[in-house]
Protein backbone atom coordinates (compact mmCIF):
# COMPACT_ATOMS: atom_id res chain seq x y z
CA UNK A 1 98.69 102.41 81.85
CA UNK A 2 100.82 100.59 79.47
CA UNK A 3 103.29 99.05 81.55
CA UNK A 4 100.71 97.87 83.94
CA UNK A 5 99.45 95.91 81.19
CA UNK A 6 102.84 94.47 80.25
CA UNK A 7 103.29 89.91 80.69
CA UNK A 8 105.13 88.32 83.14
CA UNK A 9 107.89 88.47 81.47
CA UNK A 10 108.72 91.42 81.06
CA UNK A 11 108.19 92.05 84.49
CA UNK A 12 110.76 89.76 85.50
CA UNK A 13 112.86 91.07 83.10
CA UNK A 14 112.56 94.46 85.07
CA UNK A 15 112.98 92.47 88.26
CA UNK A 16 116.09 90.91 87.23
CA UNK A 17 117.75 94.06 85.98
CA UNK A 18 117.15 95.44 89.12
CA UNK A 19 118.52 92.90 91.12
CA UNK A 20 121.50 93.24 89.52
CA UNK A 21 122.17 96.79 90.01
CA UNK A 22 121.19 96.36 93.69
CA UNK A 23 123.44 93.40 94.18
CA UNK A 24 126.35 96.38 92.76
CA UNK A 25 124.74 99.16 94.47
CA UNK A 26 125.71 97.38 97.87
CA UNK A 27 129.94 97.48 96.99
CA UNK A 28 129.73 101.32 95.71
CA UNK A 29 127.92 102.66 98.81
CA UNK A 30 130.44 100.43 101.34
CA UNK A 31 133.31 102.43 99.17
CA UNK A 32 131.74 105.81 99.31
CA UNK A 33 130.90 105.73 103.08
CA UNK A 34 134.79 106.03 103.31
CA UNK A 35 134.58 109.88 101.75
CA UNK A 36 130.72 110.73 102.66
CA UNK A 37 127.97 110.39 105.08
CA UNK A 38 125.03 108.68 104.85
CA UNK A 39 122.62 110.91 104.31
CA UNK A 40 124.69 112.43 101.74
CA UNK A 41 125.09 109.90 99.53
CA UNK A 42 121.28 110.20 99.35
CA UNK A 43 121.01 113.15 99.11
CA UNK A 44 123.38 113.13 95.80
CA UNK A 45 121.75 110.62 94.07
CA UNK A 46 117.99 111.84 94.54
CA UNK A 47 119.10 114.77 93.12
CA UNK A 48 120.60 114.13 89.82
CA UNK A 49 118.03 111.26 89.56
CA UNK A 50 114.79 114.11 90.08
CA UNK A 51 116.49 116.45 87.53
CA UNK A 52 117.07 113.90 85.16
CA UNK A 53 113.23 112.90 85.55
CA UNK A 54 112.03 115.95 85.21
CA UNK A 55 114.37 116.76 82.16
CA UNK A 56 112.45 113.34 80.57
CA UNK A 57 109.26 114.97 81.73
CA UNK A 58 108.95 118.53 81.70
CA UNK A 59 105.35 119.27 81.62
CA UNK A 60 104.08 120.46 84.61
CA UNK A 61 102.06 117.24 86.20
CA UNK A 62 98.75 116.77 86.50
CA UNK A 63 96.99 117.81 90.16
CA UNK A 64 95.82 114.57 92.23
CA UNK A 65 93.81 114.89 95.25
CA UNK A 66 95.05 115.35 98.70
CA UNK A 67 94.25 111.54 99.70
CA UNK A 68 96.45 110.76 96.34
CA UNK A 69 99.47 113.07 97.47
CA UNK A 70 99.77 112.08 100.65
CA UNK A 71 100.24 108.59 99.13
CA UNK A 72 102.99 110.26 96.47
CA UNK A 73 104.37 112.03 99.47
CA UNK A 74 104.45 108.41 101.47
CA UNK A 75 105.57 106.07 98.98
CA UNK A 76 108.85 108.84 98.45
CA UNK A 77 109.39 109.12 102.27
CA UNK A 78 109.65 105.21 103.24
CA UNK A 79 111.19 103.87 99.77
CA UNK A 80 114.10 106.35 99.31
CA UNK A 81 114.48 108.82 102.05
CA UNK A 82 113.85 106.23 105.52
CA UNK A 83 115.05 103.11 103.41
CA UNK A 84 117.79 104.09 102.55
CA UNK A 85 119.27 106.62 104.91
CA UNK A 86 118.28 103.31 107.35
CA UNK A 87 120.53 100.92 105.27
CA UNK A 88 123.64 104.01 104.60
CA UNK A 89 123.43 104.00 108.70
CA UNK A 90 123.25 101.11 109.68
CA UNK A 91 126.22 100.01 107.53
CA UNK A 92 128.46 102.78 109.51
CA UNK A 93 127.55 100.62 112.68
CA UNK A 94 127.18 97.40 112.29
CA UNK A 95 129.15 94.68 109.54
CA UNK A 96 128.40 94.28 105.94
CA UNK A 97 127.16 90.85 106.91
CA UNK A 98 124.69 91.63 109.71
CA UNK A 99 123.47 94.36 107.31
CA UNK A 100 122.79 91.75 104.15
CA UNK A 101 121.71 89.41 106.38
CA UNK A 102 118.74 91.45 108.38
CA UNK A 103 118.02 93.22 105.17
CA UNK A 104 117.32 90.10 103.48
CA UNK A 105 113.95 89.88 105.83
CA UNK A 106 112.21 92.57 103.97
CA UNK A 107 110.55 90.02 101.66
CA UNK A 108 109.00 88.08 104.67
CA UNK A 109 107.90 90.86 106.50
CA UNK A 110 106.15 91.91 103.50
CA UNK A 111 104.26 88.94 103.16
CA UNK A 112 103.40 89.43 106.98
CA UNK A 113 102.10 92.84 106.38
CA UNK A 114 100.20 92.00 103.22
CA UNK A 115 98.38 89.18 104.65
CA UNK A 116 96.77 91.65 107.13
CA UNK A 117 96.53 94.56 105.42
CA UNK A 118 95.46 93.58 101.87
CA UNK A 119 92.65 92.00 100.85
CA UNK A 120 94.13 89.90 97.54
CA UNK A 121 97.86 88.71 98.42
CA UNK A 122 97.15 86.46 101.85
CA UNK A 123 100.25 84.08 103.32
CA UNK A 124 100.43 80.65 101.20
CA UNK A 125 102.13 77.46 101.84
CA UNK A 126 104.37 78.49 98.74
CA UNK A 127 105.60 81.25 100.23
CA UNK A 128 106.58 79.81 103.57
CA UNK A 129 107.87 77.42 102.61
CA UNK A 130 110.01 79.47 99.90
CA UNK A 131 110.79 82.06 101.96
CA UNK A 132 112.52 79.78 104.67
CA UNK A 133 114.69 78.02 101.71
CA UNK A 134 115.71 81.85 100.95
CA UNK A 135 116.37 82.88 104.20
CA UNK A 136 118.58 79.39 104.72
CA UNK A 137 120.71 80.43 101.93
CA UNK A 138 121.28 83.97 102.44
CA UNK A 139 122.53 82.75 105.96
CA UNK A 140 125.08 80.47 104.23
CA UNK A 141 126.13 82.85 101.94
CA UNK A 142 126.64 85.64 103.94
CA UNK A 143 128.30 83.76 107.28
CA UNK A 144 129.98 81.59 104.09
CA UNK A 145 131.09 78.78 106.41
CA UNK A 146 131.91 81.24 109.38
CA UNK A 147 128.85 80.55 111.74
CA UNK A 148 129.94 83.52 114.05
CA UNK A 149 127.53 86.58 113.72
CA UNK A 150 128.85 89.99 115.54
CA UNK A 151 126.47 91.57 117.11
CA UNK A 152 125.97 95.29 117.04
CA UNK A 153 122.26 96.64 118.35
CA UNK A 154 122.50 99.85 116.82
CA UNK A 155 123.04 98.76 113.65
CA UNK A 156 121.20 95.70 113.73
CA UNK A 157 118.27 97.49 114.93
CA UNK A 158 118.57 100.30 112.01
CA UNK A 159 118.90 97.37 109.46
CA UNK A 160 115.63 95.76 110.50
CA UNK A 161 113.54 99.23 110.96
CA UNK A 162 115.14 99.58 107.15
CA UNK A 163 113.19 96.02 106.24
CA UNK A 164 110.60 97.02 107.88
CA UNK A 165 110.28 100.51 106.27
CA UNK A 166 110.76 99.05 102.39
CA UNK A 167 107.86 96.75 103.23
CA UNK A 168 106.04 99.63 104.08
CA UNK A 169 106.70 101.09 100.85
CA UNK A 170 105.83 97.69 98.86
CA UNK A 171 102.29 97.70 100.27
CA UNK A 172 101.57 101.96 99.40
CA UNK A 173 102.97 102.12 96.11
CA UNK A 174 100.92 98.79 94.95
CA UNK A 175 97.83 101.38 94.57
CA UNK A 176 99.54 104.79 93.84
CA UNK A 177 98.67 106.68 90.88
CA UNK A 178 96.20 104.80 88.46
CA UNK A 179 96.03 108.04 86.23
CA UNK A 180 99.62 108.25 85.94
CA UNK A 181 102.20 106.99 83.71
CA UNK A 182 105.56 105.55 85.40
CA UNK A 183 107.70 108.38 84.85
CA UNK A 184 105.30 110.88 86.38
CA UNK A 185 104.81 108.96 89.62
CA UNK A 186 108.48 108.23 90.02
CA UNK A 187 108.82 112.15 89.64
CA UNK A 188 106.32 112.85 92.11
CA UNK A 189 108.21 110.39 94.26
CA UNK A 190 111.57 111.61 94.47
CA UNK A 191 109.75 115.80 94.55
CA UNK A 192 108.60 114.49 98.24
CA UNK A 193 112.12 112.42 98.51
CA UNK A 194 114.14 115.51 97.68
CA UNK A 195 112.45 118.27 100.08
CA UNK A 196 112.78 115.83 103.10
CA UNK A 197 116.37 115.52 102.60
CA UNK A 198 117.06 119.22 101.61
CA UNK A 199 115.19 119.88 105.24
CA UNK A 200 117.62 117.41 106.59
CA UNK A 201 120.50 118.68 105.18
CA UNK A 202 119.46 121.92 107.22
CA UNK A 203 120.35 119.97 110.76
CA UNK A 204 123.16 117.65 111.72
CA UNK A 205 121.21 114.64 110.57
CA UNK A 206 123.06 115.47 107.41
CA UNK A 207 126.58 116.65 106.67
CA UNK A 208 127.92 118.17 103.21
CA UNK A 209 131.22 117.49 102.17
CA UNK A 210 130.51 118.60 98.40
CA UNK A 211 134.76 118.62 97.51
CA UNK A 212 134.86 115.42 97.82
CA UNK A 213 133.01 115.06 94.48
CA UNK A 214 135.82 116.40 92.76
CA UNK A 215 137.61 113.06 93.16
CA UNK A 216 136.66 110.85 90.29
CA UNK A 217 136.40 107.92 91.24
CA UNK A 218 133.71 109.50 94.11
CA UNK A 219 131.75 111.34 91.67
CA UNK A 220 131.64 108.19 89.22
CA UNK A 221 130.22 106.00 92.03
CA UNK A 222 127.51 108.78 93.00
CA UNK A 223 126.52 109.33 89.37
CA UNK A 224 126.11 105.62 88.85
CA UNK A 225 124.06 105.41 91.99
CA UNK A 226 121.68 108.23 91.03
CA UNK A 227 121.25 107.27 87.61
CA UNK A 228 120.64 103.36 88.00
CA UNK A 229 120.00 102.30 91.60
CA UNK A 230 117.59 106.01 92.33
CA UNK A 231 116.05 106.51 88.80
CA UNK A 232 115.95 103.44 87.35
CA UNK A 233 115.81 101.09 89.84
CA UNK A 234 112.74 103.19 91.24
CA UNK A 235 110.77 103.42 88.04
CA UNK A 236 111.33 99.71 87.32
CA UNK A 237 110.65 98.36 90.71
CA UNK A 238 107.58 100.03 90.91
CA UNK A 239 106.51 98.43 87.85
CA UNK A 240 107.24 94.82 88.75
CA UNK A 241 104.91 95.89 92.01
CA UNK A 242 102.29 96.80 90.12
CA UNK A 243 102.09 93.71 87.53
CA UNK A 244 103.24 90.97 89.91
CA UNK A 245 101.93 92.19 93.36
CA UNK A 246 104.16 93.54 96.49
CA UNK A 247 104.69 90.15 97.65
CA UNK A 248 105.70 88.25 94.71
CA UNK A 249 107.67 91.38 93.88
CA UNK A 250 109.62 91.16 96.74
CA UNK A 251 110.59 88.04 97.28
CA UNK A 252 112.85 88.16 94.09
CA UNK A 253 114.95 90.47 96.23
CA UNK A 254 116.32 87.41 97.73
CA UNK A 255 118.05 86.60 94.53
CA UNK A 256 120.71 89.43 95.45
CA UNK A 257 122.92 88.33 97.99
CA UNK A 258 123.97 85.08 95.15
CA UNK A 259 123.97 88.03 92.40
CA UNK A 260 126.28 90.00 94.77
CA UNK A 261 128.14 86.57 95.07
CA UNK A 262 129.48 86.54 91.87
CA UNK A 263 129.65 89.92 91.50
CA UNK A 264 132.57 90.13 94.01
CA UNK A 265 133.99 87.06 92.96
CA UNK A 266 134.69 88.53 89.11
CA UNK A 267 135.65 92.04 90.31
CA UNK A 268 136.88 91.65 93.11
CA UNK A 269 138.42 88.01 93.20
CA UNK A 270 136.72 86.75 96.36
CA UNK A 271 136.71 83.07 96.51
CA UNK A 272 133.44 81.29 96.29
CA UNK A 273 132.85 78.13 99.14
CA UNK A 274 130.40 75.23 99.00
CA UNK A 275 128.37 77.14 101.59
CA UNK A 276 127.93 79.73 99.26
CA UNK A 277 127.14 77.46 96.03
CA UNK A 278 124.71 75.44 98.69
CA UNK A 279 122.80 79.24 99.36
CA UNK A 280 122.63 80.04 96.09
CA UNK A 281 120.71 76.90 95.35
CA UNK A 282 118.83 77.49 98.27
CA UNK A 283 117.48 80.75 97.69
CA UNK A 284 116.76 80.33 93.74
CA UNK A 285 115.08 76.94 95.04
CA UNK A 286 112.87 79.50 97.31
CA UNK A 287 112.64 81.84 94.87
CA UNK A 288 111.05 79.43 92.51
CA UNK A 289 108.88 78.02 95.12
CA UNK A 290 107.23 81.61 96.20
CA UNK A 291 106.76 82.45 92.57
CA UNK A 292 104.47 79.70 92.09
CA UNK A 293 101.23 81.00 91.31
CA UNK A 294 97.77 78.81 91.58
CA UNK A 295 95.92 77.93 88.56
C-alpha cells in the first residue's frame, strides 16, 4: 500500500495534523456536552464521517476472512465506539483536568502492552525516560501551578479504562488490512463503529435529542467533529501507526495538551504561566527523547 510506504516525514506530518485537531476536538466536545449526551455526539459524527467514506468509496469492498473481520470489527469497537464514548463520559463526571491528565497515560500504557504482546516494539531506555519528561509536563500544564487534583472515581476510572481501551486499539490496527488501501479499512472501521452505536441508541445507554441540531452553532461543532476528528483523524492516525509503529505513534499524543495550550490561549484568551511554558518544554523534550530511533 502506498501510504505504508510513505518517509518519516510525512508521517509526522500526518501526526502533527492530527494533534492539532485533537488538541481542538477537546474544547468543541466540553461545549456540546452542554446540548447532547455522550453517546450522541458519537453517534453524530460516525455517521456523517461513514457516509462521507463511503461517498469517496463506493464500490462494494472486497471480502476478508473471518479472522480479518473480526480484527475490522475490533479495531472500530475500541478506537471510536469504547474510546470515545469512555472519554464523552467521563468528562460529564469528573473535571476537564483529571480527564487530560489520565488520558495523557495512553502513550505509556501502550508501550506496556507492546512490550508484551509484540514481538518488534519492546520498552527502551528512550522511552522511559521520555515518557516520564511527558508525563511531568502534562502535570504542570494541566494543574498550571494549582497542585490540587479533585478527585472523582467515576470519572477517573472511565478516563483510564478510555487509555486503556485506545491502547488496545494502537496494538490491533498495527496489522489490520495488508490488502487494503486506507480509505477502505477506515470504512470498514466506522461500518462496525456505526452498528454498535445504532444498537445502543436502541437502550438508554444512548439518548437522541436530534432538535438540538437545528441550532447552528451545535450542528457546526458536530459537523467539524465528524468530518476532521472521526474521518480524518481516523484515516491519518492509522497511517502514522502503520509507518512509525503503535508506540512511537503514540507517544506524539503527548504533544496535545501544549497544542491545546495555545489553542485556548488565542481563542479563548486564557493566560499562559511559567508552569505551563516549563510543561511544554517538558513534554516536547520527551517527545524528542522517545522518538529517538537506534541506528
Amino acid at each position: 500500500m502506498e501510504f505504508r510506504r510513505r518517509g518519516r516525514l510525512f508521517s509526522y506530518g500526518l501526526a502533527a495534523s492530527v494533534t492539532f485537531i485533537w488538541s481542538v476536538t477537546f474544547v468543541l466536545t466540553k461545549y456540546l456536552l452542554g446540548w447532547l449526551e455522550p453517546g450522541e455526539i458519537l453517534l453524530y459524527r460516525v455517521a456523517v464521517a461513514y457516509a462521507l467514506f463511503v461517498a469517496f468509496s463506493p464500490r462494494p469492498l472486497p471480502r476478508a476472512g473471518l479472522r480479518e473481520e473480526l480484527r475490522f470489527a475490533a479495531a472500530g469497537l475500541l478506537g471510536v465506539t469504547l474510546y470515545f464514548l469512555c472519554e464523552n463520559t467521563a468528562l460529564s463526571y469528573s473535571t476537564a483536568s483529571n480527564v487530560a491528565l489520565i488520558g495523557g497515560t495512553a502513550p505509556l500504557i501502550t508501550g506496556i502492552a507492546a512490550h508484551f504482546f509484540t514481538k518488534n516494539e519492546k520498552l527502551s531506555r528512550a522511552f522511559a525516560a521520555g515518557s516520564v519528561l511527558c508525563l511531568a509536563g502534562i502535570f504542570l500544564i494541566i494543574c498550571n501551578g494549582h497542585f490540587v487534583l479533585k478527585l472523582n472515581p467515576l470519572g477517573d476510572v472511565i478516563a483510564l479504562c478510555g487509555a486503556c481501551v485506545f491502547a488496545a486499539y494502537s496494538l490491533i490496527v498495527k496489522g489490520t488490512g495488508v490488502d487494503y488501501t486506507p480509505v477502505q479499512i477506515v470504512r470498514k472501521m466506522l461500518f462496525y463503529t456505526l452498528l454498535s452505536l445504532l444498537a445502543l441508541a436502541a437502550t438508554p445507554v444512548i439518548g437522541l435529542h436530534p432538535a438540538q441540531l437545528a441550532r447552528p452553532a451545535v450542528a457546526a461543532n458536530v459537523l467539524f467533529l465528524a468530518v476532521f476528528a472521526s474521518a480524518f483523524c481516523t484515516w491519518a492516525w492509522n497511517i502514522v501507526i502503520w509507518n512509525l509503529g503503535a508506540v512511537r505513534a503514540n507517544n506524539l499524543i503527548y504533544i496535545t495538551p501544549p497544542l491545546t495550550m495555545l489553542f485556548s490561549a488565542l481563542v479563548l484568551g486564557e493566560r499562559i504561566t511559567p508552569f505551563a511554558v516549563a510543561g511544554g518544554a517538558l513534554i516536547l523534550s520527551g517527545v524528542y527523547i522517545s522518538q529517538r530511533v537506534k541506528k
